[in-house]
C-alpha atoms as a PDB file:
ATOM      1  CA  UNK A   1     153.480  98.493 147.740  1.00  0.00           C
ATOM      2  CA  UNK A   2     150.644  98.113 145.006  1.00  0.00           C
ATOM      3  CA  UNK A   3     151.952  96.558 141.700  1.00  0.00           C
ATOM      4  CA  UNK A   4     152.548  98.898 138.510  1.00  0.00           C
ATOM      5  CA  UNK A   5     149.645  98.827 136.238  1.00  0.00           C
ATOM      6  CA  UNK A   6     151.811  96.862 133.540  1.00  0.00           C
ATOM      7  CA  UNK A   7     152.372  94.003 136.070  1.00  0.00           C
ATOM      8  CA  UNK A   8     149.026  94.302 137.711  1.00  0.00           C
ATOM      9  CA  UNK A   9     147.801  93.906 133.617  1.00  0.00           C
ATOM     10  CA  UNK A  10     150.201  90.835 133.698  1.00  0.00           C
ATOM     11  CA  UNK A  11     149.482  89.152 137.146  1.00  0.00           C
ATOM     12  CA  UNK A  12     145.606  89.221 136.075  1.00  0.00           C
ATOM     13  CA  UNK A  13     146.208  87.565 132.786  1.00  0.00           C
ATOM     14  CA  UNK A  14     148.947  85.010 133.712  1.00  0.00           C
ATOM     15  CA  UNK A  15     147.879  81.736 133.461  1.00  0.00           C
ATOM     16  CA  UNK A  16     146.451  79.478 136.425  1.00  0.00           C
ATOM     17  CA  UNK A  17     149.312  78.095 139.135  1.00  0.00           C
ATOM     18  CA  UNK A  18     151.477  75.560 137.404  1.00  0.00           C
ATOM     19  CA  UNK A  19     150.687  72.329 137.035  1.00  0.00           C
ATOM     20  CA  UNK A  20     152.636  69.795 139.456  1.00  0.00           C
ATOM     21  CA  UNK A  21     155.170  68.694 136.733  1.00  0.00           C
ATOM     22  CA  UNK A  22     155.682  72.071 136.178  1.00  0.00           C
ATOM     23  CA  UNK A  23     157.198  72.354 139.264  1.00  0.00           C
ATOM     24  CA  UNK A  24     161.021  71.738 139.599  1.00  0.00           C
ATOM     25  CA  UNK A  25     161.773  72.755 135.915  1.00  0.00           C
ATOM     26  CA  UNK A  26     162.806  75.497 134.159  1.00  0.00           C
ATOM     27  CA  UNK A  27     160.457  78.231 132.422  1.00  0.00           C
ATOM     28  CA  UNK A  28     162.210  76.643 128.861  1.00  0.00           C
ATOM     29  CA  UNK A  29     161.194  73.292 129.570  1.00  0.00           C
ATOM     30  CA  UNK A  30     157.315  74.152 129.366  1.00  0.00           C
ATOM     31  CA  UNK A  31     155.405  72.837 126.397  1.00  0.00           C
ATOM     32  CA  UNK A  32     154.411  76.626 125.605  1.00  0.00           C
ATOM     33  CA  UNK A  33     156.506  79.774 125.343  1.00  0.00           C
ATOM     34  CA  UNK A  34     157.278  81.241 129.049  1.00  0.00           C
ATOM     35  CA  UNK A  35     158.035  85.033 128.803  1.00  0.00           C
ATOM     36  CA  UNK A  36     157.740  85.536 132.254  1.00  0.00           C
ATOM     37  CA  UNK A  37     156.640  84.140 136.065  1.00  0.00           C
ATOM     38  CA  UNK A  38     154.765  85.907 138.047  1.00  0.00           C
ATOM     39  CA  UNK A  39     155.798  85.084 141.617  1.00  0.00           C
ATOM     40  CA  UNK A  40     153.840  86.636 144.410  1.00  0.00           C
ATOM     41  CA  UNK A  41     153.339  90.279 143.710  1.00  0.00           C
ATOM     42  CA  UNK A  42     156.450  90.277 141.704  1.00  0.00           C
ATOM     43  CA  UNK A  43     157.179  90.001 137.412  1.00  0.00           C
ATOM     44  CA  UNK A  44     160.272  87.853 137.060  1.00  0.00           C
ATOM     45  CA  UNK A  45     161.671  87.362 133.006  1.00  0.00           C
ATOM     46  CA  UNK A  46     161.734  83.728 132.267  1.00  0.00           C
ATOM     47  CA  UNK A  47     165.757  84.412 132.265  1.00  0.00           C
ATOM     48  CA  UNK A  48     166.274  85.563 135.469  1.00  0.00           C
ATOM     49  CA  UNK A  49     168.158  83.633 138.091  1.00  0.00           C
ATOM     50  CA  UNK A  50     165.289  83.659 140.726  1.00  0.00           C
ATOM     51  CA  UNK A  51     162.896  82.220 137.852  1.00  0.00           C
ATOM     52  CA  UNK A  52     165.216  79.165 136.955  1.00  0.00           C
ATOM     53  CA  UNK A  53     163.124  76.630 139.135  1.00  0.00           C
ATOM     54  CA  UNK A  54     159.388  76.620 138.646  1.00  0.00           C
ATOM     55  CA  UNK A  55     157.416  76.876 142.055  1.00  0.00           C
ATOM     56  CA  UNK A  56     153.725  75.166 142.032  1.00  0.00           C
ATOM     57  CA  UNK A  57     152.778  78.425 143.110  1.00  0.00           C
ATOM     58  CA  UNK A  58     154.274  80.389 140.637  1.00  0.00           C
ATOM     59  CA  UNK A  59     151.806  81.916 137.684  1.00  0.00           C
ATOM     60  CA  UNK A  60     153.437  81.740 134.196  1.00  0.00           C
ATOM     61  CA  UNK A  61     152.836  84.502 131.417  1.00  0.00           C
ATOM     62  CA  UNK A  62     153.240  82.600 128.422  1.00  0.00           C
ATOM     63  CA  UNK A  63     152.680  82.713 123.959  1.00  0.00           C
ATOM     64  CA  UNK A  64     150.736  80.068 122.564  1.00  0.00           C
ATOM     65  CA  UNK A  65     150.362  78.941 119.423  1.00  0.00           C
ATOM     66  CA  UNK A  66     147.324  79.149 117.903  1.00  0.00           C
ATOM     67  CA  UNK A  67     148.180  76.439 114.821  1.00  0.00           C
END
């Protein structure tokens, strides 16, 4: 099943897999603002239940700030 167009939008600007310390944590203990994980083919919200633990394979979509 092909991803929506808002999620295919989102998969193809999430950020790069996450970085090995990444792993094992929580989307809220990331240095920058995790709005949501893109796992596989699917959009989780940072405050889901399935997003609570970081995978290194997992793709985050996150806010920086720019100051």
């Amino acid at each position: 099943m092909p991803l929506p167009s808002a999620a295919r939008r989102a998969h193809e600007s999430a950020a790069p897999p996450g970085h090995p310390a990444e792993a094992g944590h929580g989307p809220r203990e990331c240095e920058d603002l995790v709005v949501a994980v893109v796992r596989g083919r699917r959009v989780l919200n940072y405050n889901e239940p399935e997003a609570a633990v970081l995978q290194l394979t997992d793709r985050v979509i996150v806010v920086k700030s720019t100051a």
